[in-house]
N, C-alpha and C. Protein backbone atom coordinates (compact mmCIF):
# COMPACT_ATOMS: atom_id res chain seq x y z
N UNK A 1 113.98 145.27 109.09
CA UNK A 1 112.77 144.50 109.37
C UNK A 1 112.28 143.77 108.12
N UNK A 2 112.40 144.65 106.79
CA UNK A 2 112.19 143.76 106.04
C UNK A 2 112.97 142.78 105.29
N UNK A 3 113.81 142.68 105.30
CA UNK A 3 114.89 141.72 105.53
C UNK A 3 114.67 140.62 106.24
N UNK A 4 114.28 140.51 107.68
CA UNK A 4 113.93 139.82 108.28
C UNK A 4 112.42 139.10 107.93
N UNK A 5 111.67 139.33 107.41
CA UNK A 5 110.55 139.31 106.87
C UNK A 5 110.75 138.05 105.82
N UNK A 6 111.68 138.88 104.81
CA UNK A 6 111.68 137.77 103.66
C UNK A 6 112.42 136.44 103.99
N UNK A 7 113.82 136.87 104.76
CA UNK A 7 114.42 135.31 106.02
C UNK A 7 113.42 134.82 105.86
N UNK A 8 112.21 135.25 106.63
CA UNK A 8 111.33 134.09 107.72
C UNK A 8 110.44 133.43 106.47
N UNK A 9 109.84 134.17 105.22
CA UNK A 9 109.04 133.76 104.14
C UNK A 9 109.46 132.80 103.72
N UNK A 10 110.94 132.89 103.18
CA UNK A 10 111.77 131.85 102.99
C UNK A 10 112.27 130.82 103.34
N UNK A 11 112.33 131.01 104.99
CA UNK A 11 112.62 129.74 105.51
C UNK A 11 111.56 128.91 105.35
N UNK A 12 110.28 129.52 105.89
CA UNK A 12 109.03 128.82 105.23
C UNK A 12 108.66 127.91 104.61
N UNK A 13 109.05 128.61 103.26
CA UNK A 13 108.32 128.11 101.90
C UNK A 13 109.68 126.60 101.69
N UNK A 14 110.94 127.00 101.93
CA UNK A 14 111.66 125.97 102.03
C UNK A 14 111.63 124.21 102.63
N UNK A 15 110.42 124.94 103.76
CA UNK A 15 110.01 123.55 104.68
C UNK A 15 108.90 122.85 103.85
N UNK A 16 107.68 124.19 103.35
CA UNK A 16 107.12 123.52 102.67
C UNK A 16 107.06 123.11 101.49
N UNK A 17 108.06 122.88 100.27
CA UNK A 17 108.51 122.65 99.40
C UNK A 17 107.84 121.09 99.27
N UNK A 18 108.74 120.23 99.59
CA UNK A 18 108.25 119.21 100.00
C UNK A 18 106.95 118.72 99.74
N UNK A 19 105.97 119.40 100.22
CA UNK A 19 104.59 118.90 100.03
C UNK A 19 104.18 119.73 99.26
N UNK A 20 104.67 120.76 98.74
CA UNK A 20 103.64 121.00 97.18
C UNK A 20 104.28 120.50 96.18
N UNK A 21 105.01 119.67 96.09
CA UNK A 21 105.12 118.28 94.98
C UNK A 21 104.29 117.47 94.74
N UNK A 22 103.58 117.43 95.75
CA UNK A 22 102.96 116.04 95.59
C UNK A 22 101.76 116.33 94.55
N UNK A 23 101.34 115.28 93.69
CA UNK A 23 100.42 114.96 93.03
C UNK A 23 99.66 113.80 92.68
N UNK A 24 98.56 113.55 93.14
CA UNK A 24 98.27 112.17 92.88
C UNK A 24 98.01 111.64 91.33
N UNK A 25 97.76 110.38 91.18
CA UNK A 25 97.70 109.74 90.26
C UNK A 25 96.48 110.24 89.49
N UNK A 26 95.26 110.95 89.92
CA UNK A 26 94.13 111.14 89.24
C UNK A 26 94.61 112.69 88.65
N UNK A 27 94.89 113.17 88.82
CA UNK A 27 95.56 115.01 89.26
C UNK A 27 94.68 115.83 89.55
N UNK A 28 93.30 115.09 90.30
CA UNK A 28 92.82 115.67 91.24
C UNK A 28 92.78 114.41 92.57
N UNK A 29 91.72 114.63 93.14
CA UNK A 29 91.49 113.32 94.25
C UNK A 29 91.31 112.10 94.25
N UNK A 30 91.92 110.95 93.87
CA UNK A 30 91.74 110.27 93.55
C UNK A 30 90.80 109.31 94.96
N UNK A 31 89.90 108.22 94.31
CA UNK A 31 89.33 107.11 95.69
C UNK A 31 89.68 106.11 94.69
N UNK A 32 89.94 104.77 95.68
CA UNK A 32 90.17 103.73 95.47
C UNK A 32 89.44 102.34 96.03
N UNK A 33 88.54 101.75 95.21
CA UNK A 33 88.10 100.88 96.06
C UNK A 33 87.81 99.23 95.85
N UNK A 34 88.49 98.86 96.19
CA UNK A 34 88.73 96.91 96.66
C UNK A 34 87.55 96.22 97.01
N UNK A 35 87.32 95.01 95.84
CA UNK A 35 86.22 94.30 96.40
C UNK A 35 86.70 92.36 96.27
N UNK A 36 86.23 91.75 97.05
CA UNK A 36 86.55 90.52 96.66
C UNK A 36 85.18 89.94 96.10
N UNK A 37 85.91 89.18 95.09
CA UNK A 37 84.45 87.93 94.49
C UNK A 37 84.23 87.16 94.78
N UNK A 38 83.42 86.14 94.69
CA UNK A 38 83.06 84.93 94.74
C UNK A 38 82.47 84.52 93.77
N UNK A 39 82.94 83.16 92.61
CA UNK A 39 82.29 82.57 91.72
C UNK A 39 81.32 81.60 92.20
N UNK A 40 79.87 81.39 92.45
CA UNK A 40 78.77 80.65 92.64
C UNK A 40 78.46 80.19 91.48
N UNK A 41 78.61 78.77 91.05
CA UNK A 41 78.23 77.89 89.93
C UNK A 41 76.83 77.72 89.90
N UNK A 42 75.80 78.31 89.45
CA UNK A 42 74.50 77.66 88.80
C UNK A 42 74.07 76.37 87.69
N UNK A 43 75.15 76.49 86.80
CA UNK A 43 75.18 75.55 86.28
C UNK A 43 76.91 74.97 86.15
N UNK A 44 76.89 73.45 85.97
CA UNK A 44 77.99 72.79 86.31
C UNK A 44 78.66 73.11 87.59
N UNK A 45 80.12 72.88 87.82
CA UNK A 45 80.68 72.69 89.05
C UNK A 45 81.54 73.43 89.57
N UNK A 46 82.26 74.12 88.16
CA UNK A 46 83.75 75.42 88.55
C UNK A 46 82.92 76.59 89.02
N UNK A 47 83.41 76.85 89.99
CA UNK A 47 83.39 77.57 90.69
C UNK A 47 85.03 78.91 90.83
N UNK A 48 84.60 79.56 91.78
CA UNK A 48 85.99 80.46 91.68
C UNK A 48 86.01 81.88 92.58
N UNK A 49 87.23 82.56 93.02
CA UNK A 49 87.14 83.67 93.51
C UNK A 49 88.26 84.74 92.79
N UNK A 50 88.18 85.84 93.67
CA UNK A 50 89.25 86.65 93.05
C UNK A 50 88.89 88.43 94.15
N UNK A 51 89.80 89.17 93.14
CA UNK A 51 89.66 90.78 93.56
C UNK A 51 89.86 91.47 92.71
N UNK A 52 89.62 92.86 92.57
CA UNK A 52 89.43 93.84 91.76
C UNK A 52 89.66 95.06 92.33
N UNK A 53 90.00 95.99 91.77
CA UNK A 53 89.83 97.47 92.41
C UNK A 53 89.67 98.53 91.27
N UNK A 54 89.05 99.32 91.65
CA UNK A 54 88.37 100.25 90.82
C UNK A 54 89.67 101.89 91.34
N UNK A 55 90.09 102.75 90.62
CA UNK A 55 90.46 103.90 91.15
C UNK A 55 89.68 104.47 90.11
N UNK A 56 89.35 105.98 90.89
CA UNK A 56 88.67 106.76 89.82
C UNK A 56 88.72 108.14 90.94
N UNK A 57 88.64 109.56 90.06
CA UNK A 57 88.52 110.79 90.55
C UNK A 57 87.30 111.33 91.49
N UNK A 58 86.10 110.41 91.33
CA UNK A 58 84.84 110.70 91.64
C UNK A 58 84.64 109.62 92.21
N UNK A 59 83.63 110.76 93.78
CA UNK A 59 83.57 109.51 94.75
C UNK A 59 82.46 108.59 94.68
N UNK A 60 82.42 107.33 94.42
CA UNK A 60 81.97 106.41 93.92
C UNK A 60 80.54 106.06 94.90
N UNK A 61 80.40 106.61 95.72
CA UNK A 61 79.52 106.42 97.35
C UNK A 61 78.40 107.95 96.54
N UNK A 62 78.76 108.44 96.11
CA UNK A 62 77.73 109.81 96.28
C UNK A 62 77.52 109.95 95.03
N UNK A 63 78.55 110.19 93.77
CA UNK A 63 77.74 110.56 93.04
C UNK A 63 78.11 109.68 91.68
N UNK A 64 78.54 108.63 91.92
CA UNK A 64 79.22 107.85 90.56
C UNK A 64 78.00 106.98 89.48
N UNK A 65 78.04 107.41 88.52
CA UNK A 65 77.04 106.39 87.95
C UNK A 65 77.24 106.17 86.22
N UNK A 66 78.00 104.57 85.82
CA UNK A 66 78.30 104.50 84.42
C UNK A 66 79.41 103.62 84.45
N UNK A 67 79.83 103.21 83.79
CA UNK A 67 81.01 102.16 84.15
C UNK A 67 82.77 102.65 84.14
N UNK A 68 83.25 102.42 84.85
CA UNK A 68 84.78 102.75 85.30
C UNK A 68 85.49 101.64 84.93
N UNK A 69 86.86 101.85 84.41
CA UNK A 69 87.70 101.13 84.02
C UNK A 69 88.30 100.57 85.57
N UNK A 70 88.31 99.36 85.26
CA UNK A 70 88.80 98.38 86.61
C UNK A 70 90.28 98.72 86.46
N UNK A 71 91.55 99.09 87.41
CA UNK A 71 92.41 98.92 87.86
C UNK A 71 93.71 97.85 88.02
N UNK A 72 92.62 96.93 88.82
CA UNK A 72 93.57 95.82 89.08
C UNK A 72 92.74 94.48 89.41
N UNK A 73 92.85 93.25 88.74
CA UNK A 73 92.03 91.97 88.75
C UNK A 73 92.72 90.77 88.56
N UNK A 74 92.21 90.07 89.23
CA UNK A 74 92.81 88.65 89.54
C UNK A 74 91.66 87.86 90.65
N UNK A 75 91.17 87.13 89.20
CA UNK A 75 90.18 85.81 89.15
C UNK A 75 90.77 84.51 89.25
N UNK A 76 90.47 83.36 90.54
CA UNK A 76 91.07 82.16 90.07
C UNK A 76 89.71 81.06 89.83
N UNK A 77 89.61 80.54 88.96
CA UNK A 77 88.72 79.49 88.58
C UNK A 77 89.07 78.40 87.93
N UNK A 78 88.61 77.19 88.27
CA UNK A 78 89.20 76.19 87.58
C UNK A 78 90.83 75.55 87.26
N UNK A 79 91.33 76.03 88.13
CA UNK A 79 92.82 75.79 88.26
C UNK A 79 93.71 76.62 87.64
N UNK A 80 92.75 77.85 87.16
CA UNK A 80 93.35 79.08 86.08
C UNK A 80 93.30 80.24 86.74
N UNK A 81 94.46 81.63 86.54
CA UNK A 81 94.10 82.51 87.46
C UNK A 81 93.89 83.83 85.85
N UNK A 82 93.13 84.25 85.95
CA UNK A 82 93.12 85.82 84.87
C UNK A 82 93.52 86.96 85.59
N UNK A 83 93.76 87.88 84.66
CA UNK A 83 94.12 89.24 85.33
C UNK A 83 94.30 89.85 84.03
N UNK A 84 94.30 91.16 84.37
CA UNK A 84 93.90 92.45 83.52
C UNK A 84 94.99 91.62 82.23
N UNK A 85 96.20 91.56 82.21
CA UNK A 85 96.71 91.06 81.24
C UNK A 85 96.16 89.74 80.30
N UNK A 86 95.22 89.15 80.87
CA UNK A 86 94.63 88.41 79.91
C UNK A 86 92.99 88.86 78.97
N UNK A 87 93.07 90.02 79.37
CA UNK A 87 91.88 90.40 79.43
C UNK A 87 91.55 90.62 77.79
N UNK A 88 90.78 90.75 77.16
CA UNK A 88 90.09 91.09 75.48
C UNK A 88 89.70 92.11 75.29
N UNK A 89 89.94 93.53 75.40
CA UNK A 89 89.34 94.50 75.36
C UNK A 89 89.56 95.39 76.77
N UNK A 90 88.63 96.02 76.92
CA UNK A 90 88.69 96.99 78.26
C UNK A 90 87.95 96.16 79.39
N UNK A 91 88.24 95.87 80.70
CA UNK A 91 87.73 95.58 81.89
C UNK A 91 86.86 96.66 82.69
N UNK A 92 85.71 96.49 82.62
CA UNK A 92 84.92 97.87 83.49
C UNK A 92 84.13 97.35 84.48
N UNK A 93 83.76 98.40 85.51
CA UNK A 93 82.95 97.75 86.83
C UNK A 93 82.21 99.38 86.80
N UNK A 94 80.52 98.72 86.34
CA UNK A 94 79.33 99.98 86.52
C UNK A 94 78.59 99.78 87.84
N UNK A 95 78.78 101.57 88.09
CA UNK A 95 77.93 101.75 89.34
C UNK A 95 76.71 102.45 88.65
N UNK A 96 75.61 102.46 89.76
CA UNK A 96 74.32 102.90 89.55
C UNK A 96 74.71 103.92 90.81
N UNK A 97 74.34 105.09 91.17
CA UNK A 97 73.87 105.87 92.37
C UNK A 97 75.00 105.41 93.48
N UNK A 98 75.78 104.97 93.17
CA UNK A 98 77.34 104.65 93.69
C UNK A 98 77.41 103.30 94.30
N UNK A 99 76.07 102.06 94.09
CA UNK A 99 76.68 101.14 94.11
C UNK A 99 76.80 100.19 92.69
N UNK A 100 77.72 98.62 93.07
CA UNK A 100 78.24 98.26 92.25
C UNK A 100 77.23 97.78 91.77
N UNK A 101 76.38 97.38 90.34
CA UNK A 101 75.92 96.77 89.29
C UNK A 101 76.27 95.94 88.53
N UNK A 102 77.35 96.04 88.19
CA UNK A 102 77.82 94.81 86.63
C UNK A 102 79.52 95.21 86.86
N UNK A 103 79.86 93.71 85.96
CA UNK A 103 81.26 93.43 85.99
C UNK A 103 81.38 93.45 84.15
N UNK A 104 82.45 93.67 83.68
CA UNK A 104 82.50 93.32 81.95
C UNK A 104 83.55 92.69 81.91
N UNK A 105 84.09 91.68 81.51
CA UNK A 105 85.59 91.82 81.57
C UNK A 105 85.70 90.23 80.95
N UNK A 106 86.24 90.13 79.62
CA UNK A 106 86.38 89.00 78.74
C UNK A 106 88.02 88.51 79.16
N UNK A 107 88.43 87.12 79.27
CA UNK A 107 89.89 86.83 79.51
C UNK A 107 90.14 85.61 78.41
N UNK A 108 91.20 85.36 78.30
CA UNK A 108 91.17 84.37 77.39
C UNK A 108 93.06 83.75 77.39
N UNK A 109 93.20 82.69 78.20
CA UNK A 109 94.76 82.47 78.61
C UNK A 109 95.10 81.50 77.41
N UNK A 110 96.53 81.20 76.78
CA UNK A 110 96.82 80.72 75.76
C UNK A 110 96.74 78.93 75.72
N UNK A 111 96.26 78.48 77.37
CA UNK A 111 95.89 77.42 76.96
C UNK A 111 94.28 77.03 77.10
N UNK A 112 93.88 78.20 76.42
CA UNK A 112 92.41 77.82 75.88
C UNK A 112 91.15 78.07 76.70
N UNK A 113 91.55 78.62 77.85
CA UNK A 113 89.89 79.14 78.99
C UNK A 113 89.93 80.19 78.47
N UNK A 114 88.32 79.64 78.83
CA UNK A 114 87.77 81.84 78.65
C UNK A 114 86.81 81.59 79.90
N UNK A 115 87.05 83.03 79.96
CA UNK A 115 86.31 83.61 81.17
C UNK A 115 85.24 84.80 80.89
N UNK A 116 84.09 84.90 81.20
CA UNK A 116 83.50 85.95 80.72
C UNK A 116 82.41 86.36 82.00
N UNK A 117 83.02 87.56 82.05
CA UNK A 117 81.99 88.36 83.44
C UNK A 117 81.17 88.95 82.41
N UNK A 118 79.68 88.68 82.81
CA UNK A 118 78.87 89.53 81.61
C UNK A 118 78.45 91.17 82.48
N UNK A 119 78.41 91.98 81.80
CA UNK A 119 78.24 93.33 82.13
C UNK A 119 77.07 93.59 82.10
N UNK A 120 76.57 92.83 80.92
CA UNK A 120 74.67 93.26 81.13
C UNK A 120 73.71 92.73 81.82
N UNK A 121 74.16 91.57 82.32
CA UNK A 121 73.49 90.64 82.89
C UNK A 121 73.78 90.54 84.43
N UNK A 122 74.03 91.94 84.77
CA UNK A 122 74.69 92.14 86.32
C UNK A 122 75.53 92.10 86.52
N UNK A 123 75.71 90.91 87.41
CA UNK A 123 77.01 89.69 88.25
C UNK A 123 76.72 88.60 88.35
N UNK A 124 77.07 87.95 86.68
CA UNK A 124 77.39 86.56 86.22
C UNK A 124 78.49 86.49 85.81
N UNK A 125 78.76 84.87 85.44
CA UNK A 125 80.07 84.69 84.51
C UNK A 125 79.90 83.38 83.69
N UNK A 126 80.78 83.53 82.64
CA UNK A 126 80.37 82.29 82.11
C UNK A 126 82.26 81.53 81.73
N UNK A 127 82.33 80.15 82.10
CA UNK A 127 83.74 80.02 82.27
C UNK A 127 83.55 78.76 81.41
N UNK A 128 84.72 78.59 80.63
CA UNK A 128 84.67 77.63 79.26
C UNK A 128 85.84 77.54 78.97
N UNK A 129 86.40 75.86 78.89
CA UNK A 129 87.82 74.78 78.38
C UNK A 129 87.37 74.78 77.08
N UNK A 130 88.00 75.76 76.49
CA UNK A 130 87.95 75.59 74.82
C UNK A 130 88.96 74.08 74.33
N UNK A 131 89.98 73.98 75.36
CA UNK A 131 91.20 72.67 74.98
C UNK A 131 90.22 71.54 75.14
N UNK A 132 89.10 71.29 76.67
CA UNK A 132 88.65 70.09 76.78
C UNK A 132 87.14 70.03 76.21
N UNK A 133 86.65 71.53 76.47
CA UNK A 133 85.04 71.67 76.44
C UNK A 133 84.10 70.84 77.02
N UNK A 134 85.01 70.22 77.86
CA UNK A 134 83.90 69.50 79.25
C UNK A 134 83.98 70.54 80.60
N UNK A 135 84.72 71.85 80.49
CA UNK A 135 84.79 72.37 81.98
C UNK A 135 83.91 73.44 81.49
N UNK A 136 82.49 73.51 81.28
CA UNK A 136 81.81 74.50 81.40
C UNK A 136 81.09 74.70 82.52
N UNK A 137 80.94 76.15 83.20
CA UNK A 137 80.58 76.36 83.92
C UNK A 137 79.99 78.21 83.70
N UNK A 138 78.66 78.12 84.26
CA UNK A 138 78.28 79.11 84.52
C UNK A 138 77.95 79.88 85.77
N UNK A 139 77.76 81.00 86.47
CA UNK A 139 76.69 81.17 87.95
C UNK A 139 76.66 82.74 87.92
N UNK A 140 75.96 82.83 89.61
CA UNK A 140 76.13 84.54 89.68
C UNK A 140 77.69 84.93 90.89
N UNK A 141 78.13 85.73 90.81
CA UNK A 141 79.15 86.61 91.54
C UNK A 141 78.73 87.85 92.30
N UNK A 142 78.91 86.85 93.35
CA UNK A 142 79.14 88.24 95.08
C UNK A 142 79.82 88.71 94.81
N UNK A 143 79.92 89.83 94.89
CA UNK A 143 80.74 91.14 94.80
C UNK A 143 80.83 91.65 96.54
N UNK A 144 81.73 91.64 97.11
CA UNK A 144 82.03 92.25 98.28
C UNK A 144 82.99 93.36 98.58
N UNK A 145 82.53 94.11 99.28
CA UNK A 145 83.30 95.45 99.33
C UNK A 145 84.20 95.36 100.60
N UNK A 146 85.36 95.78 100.14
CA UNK A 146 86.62 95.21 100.98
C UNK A 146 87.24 96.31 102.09
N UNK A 147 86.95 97.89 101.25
CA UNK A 147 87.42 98.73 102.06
C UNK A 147 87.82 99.83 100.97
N UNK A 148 88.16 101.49 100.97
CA UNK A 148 88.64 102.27 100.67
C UNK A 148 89.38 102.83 100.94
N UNK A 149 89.99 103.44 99.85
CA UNK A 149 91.08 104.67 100.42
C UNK A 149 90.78 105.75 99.77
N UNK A 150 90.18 107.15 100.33
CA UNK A 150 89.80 108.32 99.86
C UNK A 150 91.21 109.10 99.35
N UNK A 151 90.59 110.28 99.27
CA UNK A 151 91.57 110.94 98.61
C UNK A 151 93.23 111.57 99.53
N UNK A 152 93.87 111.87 98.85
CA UNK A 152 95.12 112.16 99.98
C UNK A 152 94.72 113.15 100.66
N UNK A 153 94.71 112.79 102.21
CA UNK A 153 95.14 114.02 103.15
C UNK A 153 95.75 115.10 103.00
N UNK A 154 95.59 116.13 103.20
CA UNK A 154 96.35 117.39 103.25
C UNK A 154 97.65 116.90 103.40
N UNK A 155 98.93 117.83 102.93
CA UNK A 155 100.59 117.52 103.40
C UNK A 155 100.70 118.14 105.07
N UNK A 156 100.96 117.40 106.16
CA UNK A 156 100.75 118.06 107.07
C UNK A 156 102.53 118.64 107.45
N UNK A 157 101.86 119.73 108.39
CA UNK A 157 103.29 120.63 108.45
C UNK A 157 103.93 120.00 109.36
N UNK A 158 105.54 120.53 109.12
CA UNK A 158 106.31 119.80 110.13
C UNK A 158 106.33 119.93 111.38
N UNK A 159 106.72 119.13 112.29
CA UNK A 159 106.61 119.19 114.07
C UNK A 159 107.02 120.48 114.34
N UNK A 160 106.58 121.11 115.72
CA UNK A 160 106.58 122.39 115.75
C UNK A 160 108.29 122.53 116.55
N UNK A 161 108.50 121.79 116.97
CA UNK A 161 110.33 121.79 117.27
C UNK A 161 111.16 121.98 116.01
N UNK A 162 110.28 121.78 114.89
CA UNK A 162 111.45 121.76 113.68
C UNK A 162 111.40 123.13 113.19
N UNK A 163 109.83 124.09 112.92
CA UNK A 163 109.25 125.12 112.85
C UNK A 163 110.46 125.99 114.18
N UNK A 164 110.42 125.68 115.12
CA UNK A 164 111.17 126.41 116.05
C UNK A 164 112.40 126.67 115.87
N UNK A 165 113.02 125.59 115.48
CA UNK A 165 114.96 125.55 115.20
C UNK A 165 115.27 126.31 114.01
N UNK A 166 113.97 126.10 112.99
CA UNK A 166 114.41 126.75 111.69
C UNK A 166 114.07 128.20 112.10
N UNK A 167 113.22 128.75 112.94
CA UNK A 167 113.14 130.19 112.99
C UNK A 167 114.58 130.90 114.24
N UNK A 168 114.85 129.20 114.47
CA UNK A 168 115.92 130.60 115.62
C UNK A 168 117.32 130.46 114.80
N UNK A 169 117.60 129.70 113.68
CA UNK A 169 118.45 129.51 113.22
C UNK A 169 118.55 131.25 111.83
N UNK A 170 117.38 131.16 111.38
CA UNK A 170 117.03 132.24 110.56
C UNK A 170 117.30 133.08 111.36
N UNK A 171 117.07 133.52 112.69
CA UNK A 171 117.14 134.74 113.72
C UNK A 171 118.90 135.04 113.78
N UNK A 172 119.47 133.84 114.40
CA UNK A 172 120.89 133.92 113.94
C UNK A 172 121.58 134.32 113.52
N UNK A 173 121.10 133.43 112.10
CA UNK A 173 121.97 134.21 110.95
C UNK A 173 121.70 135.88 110.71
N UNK A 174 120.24 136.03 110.79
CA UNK A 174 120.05 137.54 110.71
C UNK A 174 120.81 138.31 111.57
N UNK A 175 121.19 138.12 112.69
CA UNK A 175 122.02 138.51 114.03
C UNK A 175 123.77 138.63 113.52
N UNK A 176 123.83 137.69 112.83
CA UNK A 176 125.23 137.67 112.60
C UNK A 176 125.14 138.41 111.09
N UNK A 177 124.56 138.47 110.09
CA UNK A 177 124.47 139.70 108.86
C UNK A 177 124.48 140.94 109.68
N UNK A 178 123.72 141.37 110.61
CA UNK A 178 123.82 142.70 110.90
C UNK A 178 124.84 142.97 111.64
N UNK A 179 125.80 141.91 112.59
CA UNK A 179 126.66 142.75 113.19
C UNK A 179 128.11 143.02 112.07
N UNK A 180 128.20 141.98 111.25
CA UNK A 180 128.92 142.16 110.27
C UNK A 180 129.78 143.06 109.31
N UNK A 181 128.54 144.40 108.98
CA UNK A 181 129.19 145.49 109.07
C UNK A 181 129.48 146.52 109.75
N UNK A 182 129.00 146.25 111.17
CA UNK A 182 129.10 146.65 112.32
C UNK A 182 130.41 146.89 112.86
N UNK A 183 130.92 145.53 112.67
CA UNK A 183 132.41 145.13 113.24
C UNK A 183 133.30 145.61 112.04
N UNK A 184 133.34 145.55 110.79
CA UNK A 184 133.87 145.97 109.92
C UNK A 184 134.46 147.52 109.86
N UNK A 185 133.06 148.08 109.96
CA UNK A 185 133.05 149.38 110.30
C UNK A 185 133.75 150.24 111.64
N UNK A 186 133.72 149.20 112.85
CA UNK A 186 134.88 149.43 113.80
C UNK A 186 136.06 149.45 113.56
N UNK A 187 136.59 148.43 113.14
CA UNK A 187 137.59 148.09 112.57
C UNK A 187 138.84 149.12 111.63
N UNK A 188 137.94 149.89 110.48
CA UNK A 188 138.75 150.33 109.67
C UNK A 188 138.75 151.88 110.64
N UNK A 189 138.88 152.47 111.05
CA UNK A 189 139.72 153.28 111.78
C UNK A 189 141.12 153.01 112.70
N UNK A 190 140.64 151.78 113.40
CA UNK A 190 142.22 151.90 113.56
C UNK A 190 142.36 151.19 112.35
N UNK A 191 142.90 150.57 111.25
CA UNK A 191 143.81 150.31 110.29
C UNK A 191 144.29 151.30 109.35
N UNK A 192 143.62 152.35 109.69
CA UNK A 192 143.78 153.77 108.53
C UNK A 192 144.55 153.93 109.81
């Protein structure tokens, strides 16, 4: 019986192998969350949009408050697109009480725009042709919330037909270990 016991533990832990690998990217729960922009010109005419996403361990809805390193970004304005790789420093997006507040995030592409989301000043930006210095443009930025993805689901267990085959297959084999020396043991009398 106990024999049979450890079979079945084993077959088990074998199925679930599999899902205690997994680890997410935070190495606890990670949330993830997507917003699109909109550049509104207050002053001059460039205008612009883009997206961003924030991942972070802490859920950003309940108890987040301080600025988080942005993820992933891509601004197009003025016939120019930025993204984290053009960026001057660190890119951050601060929440207050888990909503969004301010953008930070300086860009600067090698033919001469800069882009500047100001962080203190909310959700503005200020966008500037250092090559022509006639494309200045300033305004405020909608920030829109696009959607989330919480943390990973549990690993769920396998279909219960698979749970079934692996226990009658374990039963089996246990069936065929025990008659084994069974038959063996028949056997060597007549060969003596």
């Amino acid at each position: 019986m106990r024999r049979l016991l450890i079979a079945a533990a084993a077959g088990f832990l074998a199925f679930q192998a599999p899902g205690m690998t997994h680890a997410s990217i935070c190495g606890t729960d990670c949330y993830t969350y997507d917003y699109k922009l909109q550049l509104n010109p207050t002053s001059g005419t460039i205008g612009g949009s883009g997206t961003f996403d924030v991942i972070t361990s802490v859920n950003p809805w309940t108890s987040l408050n301080g600025a988080v390193t942005i993820s992933d970004l891509s601004v197009t304005i003025g016939g120019a697109t930025f993204t984290l790789g053009d960026a001057i420093g660190a890119a951050t997006a601060t929440f207050s009480g888990g909503y969004l507040t301010g953008l930070s995030y300086l860009g600067d592409t090698t033919s001469g725009l800069n882009l500047d989301i100001l962080g203190t000043g909310g959700l503005s930006y200020l966008y500037f042709d250092f090559g022509t210095s006639s494309g200045t443009s300033s305004g405020n930025i909608l920030a829109t919330y696009l959607g989330d993805s919480g943390p990973p689901s549990a690993t769920p267990l396998p279909p219960s037909g698979v749970m079934l085959g692996a226990g009658l297959l374990m039963m089996l084999g246990f069936v065929a270990y025990r008659r084994r020396p069974l038959t063996a043991a028949l056997l060597e009398p007549a060969l003596g």
